[in-house]
Protein backbone atom coordinates (compact mmCIF):
# COMPACT_ATOMS: atom_id res chain seq x y z
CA UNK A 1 35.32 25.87 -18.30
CA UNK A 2 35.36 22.34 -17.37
CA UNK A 3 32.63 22.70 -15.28
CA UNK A 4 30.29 24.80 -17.54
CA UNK A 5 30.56 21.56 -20.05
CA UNK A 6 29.76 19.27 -17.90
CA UNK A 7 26.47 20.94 -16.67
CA UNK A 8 26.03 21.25 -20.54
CA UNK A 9 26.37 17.74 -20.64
CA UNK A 10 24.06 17.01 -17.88
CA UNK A 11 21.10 19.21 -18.93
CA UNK A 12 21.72 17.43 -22.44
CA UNK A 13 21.06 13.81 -21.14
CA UNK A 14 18.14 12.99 -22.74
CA UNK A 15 16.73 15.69 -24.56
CA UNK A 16 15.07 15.13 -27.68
CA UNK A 17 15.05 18.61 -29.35
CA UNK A 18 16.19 22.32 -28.38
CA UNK A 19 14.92 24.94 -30.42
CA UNK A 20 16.07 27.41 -31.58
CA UNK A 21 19.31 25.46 -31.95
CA UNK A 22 22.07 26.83 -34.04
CA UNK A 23 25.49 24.92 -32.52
CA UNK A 24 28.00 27.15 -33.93
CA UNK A 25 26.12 30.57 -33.24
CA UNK A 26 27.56 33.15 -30.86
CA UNK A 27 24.20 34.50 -30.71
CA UNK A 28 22.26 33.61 -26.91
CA UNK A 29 18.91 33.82 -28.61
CA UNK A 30 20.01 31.22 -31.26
CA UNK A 31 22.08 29.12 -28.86
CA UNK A 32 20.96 27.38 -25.45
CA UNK A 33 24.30 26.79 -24.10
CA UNK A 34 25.52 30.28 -24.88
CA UNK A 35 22.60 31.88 -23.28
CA UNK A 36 23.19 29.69 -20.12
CA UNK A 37 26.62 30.76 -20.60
CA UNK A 38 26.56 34.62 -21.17
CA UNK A 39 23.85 35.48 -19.03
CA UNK A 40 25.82 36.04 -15.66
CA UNK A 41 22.62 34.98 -13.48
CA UNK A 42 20.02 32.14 -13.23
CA UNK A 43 17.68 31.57 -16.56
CA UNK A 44 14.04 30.78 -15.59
CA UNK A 45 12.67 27.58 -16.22
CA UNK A 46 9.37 26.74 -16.80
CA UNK A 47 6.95 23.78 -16.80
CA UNK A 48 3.19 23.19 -16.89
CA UNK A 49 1.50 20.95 -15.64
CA UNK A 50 -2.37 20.68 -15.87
CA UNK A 51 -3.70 18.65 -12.60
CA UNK A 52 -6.56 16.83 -15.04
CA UNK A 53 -6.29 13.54 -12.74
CA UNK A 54 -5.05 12.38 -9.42
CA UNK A 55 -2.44 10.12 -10.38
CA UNK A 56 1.37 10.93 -12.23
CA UNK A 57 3.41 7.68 -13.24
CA UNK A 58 7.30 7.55 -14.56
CA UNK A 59 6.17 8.84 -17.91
CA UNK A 60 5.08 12.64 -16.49
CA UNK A 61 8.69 12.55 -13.94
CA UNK A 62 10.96 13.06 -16.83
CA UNK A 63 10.76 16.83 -17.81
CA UNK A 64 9.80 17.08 -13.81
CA UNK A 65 13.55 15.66 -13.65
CA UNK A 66 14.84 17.42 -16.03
CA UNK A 67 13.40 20.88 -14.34
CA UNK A 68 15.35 19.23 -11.25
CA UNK A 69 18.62 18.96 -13.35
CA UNK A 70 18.30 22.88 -14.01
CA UNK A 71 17.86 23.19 -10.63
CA UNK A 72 21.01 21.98 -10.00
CA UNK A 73 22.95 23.50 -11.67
CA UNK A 74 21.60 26.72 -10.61
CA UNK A 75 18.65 27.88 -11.92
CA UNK A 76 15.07 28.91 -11.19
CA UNK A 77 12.48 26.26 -11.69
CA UNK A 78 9.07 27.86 -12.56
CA UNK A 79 6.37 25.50 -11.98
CA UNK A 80 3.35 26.24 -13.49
CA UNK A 81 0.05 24.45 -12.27
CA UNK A 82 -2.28 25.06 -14.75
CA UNK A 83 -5.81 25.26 -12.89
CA UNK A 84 -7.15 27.64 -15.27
CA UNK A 85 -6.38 25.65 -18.23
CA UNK A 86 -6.81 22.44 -16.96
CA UNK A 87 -10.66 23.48 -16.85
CA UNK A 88 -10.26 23.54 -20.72
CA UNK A 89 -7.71 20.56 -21.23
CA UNK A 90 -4.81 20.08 -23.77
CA UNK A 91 -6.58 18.97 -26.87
CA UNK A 92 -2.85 17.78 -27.93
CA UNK A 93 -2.96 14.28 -28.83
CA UNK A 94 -6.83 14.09 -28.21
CA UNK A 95 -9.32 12.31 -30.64
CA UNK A 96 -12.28 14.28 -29.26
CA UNK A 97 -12.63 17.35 -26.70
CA UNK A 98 -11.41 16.57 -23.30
CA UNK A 99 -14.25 16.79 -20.64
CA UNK A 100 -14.46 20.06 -18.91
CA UNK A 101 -13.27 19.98 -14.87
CA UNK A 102 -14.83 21.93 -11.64
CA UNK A 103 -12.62 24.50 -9.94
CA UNK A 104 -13.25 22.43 -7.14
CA UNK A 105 -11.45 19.41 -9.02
CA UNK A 106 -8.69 20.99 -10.48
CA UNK A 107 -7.88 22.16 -6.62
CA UNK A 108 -7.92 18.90 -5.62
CA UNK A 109 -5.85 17.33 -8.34
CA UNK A 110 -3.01 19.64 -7.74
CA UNK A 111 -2.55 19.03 -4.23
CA UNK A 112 -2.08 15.21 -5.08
CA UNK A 113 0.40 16.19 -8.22
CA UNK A 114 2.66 18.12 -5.84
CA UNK A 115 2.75 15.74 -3.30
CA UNK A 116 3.76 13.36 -5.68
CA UNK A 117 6.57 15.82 -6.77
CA UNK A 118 8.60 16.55 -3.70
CA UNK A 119 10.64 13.48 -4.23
CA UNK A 120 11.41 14.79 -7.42
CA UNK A 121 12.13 18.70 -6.62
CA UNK A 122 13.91 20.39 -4.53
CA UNK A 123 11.47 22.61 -2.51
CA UNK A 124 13.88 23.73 0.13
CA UNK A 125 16.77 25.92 -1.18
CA UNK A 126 15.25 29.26 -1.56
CA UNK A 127 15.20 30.75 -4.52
CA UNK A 128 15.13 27.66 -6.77
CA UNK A 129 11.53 27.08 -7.21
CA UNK A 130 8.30 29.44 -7.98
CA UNK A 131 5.15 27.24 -8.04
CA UNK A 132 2.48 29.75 -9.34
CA UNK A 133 -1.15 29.42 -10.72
CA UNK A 134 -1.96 30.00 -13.97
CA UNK A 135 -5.28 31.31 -13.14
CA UNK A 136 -3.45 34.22 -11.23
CA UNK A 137 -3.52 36.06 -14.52
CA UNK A 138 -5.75 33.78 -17.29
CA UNK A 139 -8.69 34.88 -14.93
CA UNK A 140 -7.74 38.85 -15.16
CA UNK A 141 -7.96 38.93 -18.68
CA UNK A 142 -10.36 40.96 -20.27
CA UNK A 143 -12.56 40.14 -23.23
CA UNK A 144 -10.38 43.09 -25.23
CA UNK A 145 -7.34 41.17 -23.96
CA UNK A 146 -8.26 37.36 -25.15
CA UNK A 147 -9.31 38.94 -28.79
CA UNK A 148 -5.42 40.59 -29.02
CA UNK A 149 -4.24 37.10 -28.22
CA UNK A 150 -6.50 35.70 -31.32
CA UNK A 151 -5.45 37.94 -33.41
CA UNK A 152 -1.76 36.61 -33.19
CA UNK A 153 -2.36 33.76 -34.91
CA UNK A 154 -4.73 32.61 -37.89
CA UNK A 155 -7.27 29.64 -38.38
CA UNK A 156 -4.98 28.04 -40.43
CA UNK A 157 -2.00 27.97 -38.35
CA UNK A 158 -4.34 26.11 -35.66
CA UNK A 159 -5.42 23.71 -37.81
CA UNK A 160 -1.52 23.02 -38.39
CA UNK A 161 -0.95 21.40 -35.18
CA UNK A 162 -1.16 17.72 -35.36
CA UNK A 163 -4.35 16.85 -33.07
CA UNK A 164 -6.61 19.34 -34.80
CA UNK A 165 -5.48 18.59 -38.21
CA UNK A 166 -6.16 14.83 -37.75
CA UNK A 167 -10.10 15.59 -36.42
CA UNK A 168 -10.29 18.40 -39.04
CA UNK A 169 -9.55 15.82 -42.16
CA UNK A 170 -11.82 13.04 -39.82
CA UNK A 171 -14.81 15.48 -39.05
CA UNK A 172 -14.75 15.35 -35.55
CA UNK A 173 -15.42 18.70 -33.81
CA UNK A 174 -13.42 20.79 -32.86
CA UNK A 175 -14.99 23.72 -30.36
CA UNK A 176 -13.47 26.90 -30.53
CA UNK A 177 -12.39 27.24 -26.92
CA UNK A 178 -9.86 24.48 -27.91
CA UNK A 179 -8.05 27.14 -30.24
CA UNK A 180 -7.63 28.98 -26.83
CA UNK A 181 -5.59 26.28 -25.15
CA UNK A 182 -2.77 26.93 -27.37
CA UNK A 183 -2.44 30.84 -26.43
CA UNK A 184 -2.96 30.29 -22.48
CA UNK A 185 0.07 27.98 -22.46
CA UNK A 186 1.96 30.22 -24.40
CA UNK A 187 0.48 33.44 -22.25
CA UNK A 188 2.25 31.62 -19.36
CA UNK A 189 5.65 31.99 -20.78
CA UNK A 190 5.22 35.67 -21.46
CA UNK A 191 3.52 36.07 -17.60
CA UNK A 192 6.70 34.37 -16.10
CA UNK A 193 9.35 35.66 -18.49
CA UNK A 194 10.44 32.22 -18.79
CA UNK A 195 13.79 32.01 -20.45
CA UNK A 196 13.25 27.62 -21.13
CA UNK A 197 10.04 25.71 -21.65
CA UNK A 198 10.58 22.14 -20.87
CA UNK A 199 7.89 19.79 -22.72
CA UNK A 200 7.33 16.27 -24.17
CA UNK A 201 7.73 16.04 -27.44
CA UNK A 202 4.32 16.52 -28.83
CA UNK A 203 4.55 20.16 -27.32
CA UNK A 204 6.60 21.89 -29.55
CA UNK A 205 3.11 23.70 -30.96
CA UNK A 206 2.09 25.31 -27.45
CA UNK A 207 5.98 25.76 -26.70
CA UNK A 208 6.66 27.74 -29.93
CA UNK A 209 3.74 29.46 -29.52
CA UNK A 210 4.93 31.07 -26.19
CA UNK A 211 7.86 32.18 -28.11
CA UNK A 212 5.66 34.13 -30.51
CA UNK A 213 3.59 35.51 -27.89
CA UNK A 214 6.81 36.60 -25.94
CA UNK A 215 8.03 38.06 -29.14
CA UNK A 216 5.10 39.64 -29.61
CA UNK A 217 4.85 41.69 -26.10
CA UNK A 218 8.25 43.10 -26.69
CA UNK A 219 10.30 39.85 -24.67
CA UNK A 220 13.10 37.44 -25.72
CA UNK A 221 11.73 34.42 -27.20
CA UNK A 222 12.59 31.14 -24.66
CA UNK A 223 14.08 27.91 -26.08
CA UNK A 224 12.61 24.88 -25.79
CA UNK A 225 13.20 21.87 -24.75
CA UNK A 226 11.72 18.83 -25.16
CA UNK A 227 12.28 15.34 -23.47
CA UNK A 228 10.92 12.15 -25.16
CA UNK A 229 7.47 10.35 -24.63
CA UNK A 230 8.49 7.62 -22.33
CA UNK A 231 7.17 4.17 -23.64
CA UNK A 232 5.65 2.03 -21.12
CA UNK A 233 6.48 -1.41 -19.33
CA UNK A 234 5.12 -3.01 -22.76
CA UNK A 235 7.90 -1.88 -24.92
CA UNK A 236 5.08 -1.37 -27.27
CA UNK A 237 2.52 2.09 -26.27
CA UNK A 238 3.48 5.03 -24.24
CA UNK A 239 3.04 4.77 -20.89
CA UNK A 240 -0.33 5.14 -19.98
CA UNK A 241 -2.77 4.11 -16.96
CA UNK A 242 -5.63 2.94 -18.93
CA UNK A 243 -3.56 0.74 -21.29
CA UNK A 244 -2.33 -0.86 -18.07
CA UNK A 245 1.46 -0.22 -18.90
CA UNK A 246 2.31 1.94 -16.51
CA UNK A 247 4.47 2.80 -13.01
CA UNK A 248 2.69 4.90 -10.55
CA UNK A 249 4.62 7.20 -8.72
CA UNK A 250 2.32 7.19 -6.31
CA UNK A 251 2.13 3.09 -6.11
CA UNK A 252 3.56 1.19 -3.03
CA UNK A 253 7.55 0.48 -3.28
CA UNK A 254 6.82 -3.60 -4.05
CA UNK A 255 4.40 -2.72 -7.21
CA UNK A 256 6.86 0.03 -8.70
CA UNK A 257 10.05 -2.66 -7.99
CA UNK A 258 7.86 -5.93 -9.74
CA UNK A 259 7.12 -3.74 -12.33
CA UNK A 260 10.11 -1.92 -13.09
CA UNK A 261 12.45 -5.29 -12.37
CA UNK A 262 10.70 -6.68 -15.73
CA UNK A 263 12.13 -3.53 -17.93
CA UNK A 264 11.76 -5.30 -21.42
CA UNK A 265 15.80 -5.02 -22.84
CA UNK A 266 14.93 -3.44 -26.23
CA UNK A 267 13.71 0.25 -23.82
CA UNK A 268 16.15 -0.30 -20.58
CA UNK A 269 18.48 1.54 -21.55
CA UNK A 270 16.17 4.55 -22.59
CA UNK A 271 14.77 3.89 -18.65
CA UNK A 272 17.96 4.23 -17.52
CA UNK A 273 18.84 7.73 -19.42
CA UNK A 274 15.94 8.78 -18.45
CA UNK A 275 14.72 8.17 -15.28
CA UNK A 276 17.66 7.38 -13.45
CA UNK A 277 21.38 9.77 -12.56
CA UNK A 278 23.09 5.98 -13.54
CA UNK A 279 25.25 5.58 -16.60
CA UNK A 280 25.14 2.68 -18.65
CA UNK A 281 28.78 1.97 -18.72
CA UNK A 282 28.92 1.59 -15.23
CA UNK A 283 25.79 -0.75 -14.98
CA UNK A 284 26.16 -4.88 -15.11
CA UNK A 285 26.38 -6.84 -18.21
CA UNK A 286 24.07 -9.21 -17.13
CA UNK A 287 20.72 -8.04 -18.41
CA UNK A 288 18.99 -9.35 -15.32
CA UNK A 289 21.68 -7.62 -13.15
CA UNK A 290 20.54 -4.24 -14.65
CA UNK A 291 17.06 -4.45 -14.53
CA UNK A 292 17.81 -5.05 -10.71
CA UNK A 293 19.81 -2.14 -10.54
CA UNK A 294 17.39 0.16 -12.35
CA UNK A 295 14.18 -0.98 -10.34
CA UNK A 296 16.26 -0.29 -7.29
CA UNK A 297 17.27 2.92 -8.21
CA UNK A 298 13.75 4.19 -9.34
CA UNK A 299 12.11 2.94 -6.19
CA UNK A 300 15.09 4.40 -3.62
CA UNK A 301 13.72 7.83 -5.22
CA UNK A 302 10.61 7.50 -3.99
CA UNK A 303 9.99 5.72 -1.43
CA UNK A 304 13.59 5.62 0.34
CA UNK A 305 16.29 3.43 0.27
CA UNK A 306 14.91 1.06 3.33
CA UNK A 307 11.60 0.62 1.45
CA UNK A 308 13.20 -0.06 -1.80
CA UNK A 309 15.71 -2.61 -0.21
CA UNK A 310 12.94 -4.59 1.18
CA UNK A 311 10.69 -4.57 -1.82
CA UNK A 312 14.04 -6.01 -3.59
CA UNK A 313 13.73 -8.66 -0.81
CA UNK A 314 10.10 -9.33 -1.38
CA UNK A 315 10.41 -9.56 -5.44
CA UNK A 316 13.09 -11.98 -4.97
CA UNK A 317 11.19 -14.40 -2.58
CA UNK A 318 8.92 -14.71 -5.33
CA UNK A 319 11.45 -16.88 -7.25
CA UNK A 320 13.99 -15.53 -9.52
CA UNK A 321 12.35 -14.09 -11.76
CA UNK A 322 11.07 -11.44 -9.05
CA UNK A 323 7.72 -11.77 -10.37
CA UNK A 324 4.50 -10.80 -8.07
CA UNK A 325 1.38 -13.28 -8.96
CA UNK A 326 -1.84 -11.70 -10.50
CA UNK A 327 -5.17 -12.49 -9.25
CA UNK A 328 -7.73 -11.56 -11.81
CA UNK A 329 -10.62 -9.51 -10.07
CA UNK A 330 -12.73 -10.70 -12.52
CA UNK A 331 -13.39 -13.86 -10.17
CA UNK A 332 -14.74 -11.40 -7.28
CA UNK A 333 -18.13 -10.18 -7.13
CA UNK A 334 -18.18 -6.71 -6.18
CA UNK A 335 -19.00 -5.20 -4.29
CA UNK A 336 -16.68 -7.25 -1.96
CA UNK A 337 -15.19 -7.68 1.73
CA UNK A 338 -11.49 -7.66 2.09
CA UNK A 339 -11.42 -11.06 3.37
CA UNK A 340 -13.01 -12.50 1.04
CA UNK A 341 -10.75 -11.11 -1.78
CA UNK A 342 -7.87 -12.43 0.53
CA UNK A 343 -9.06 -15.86 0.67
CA UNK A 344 -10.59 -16.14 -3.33
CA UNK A 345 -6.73 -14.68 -3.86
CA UNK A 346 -5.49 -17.69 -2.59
CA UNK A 347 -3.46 -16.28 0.38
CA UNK A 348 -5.00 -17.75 3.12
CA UNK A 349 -6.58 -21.38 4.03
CA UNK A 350 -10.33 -19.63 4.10
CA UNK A 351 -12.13 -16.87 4.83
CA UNK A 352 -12.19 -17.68 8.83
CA UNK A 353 -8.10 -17.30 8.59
CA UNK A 354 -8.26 -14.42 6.27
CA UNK A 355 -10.05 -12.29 8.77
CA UNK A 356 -7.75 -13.54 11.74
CA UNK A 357 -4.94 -12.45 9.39
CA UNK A 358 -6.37 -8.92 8.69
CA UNK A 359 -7.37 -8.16 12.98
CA UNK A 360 -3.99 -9.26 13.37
CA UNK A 361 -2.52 -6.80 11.63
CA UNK A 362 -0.30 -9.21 8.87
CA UNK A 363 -2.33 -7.86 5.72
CA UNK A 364 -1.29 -5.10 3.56
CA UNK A 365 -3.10 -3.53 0.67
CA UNK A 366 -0.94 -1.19 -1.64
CA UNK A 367 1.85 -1.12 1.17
CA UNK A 368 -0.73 -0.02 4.32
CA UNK A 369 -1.66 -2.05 7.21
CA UNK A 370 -5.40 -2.83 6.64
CA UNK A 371 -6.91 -4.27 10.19
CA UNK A 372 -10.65 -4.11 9.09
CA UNK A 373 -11.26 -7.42 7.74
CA UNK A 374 -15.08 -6.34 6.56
CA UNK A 375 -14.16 -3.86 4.53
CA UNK A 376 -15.77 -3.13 1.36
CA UNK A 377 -14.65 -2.58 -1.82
CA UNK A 378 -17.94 -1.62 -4.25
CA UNK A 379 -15.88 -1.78 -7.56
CA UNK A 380 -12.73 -3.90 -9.48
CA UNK A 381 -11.39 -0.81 -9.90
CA UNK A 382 -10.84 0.12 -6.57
CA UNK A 383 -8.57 -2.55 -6.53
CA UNK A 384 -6.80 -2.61 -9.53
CA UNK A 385 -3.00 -2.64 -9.58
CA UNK A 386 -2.90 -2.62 -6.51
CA UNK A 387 -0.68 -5.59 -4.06
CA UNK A 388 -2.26 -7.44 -1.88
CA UNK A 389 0.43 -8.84 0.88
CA UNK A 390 -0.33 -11.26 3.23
CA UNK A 391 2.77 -11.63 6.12
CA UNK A 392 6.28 -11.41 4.54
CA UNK A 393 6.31 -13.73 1.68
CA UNK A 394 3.23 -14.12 0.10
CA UNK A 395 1.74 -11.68 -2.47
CA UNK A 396 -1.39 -10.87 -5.50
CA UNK A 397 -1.14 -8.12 -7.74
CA UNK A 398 -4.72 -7.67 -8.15
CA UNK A 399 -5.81 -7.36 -11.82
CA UNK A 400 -9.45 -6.38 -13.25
């Protein structure tokens, strides 16, 4: 029984919401931990993801972990890559409608998004993991099919979920294939028989909707779960690339450790609970101390515990406060030869020893070797983000 609890616990860590939750029912449906409990075999566990970009930071790992954690302890993790929907895009959170994608895009997208995923998942032990395509049964149905899936729900309860309330009471379109988004997500659940949905927080719409939909073709409703919006490396805003605040999973081991090592205190601990396996008891009480321990931690994930040691070792050559200096693109113009951004970065006497540098094979970009010193860069943001690294101890984070 011991045990049972303290996989309870573990799934737990973290979670913002279940629901249905009723703590002191004896009824599966109404209870998480008694369905996990009573149901004598693995529950399936789902999560979508829609491959609408390239790039996945810290923010998009945590219900990715948490599908992990419920892999652990047993279960099937059902990964859903939404390339049918991701043609439409989640208008959740949206201002405006999201710009349509190719097939062709989409295809692409989700390659990168599970490569950036194995560190996460376990895609080894058979059994615990079911990627599958959403367009694998979105793309069989028939128009008879999609109007019995509008006819489950009413204008009105659309216009109830957050995003398309806001540009309803603003004026701002909304296009009708939007209200379709919604029903596809949910469709999933009932083409998977997904017992769990795990989901950020503003999903509880499309997540509750796939327990209608279930309920509606004769299956048991899933639970849902849903893990919090992760805030980013302001303190302030979520995470988010284009507000700048972000940690790239895909980013070299030196950029994720600078970054992560200057964990504002008012949200470490929240990085800690969710992003890392640490507790906080065990952690130091110097708040430096931790942020060392957490950057370390995040980046051994990753990229391996080698490359995280020595990006520990390059953040603290920069002084102690394991800071990497910016270089503001802005004083490049583009486009622009890697040697010359090496020398206008300050990080060697000129452009003659920049290029001698580069052929030499002592310059890194974003963590890889770069021995062209004439390459060319035709934009800023090419660049941005990225660190520049010049032999062992000297370093730009270049900034647009």
């Amino acid at each position: 029984m011991t045990s049972i609890n303290s996989t309870w616990n573990w799934l737990h860590r973290g979670v913002s919401e279940i629901f249905p939750d009723r703590p002191d029912s004896h009824d599966p449906d109404e209870n998480l931990q008694r369905r996990i409990e009573q149901s004598g075999q693995p529950l399936r566990v789902k999560l979508g993801i829609d491959p609408t970009g390239t790039d996945l930071h810290l923010g998009h790992s945590i219900a990715v972990r948490k599908l992990r954690a419920f892999q652990d302890a047993g279960h099937t993790a059902v990964l859903i890559i939404g390339d049918f929907t991701a043609q439409i895009g989640d208008p959740t959170g949206k201002s405006e409608v999201r710009r349509q994608l190719t097939g062709e895009q989409v295809k692409e997208n989700a390659q990168t998004y599970l490569d950036q995923l194995r560190p996460i998942l376990d895609f080894e032990t058979p059994g615990r993991l079911e990627i599958r395509y959403n367009s694998e049964w979105l793309s069989q149905l028939d128009l008879s099919e999609i109007l019995k899936l509008l006819a489950t729900m009413t204008v009105g309860q659309m216009l109830a979920k957050e995003g398309f309330a806001e540009r309803y009471s603003q004026e701002n379109p909304i296009y009708l294939h939007e209200f379709l988004y919604p029903l596809m997500q949910g469709y999933d659940s009932v083409a998977v028989k997904a017992d769990v949905e795990l989901g950020g927080t503003d999903q509880k719409f499309n997540i509750a909707v796939g327990r209608d939909l279930q309920r509606h073709f004769g299956l048991k409703p899933q639970f849902g779960l849903l893990v919090p919006i992760l805030l980013g490396t302001d303190g302030v805003q979520k995470m988010s690339k284009s507000l700048g605040n972000y940690v790239g999973v895909w980013e070299n081991a030196v950029t994720m450790y600078s970054k992560l090592e200057k964990t504002p205190d008012s949200i470490i601990q929240d990085y800690v609970e969710l992003l890392t396996n640490l507790s906080w008891d065990q952690l130091p009480d110097n708040p430096r101390e931790r942020q060392k321990v957490l950057a370390l931690d995040v980046v051994t994930q990753y990229k391996g515990q080698e490359a995280a040691l020595e990006a520990q070792k390059a953040a603290l050559s920069q002084g102690e406060a394991g800071t990497i200096p910016e270089f503001s693109l802005q004083n490049v113009e583009f486009p622009a030869k890697l040697f010359y951004i090496v020398s206008a970065a300050g990080l060697s006497k000129g452009s003659s020893e920049a290029r001698r540098l580069i052929q030499g094979g002592g310059v890194k970009l974003a963590g890889e070797k770069v021995s062209n010193p004439n390459l060319v860069f035709e934009q800023a943001e090419e660049m941005e983000g990225k660190v520049l690294q010049v032999g062992k101890n000297k370093f730009a984070r270049l900034m647009k």
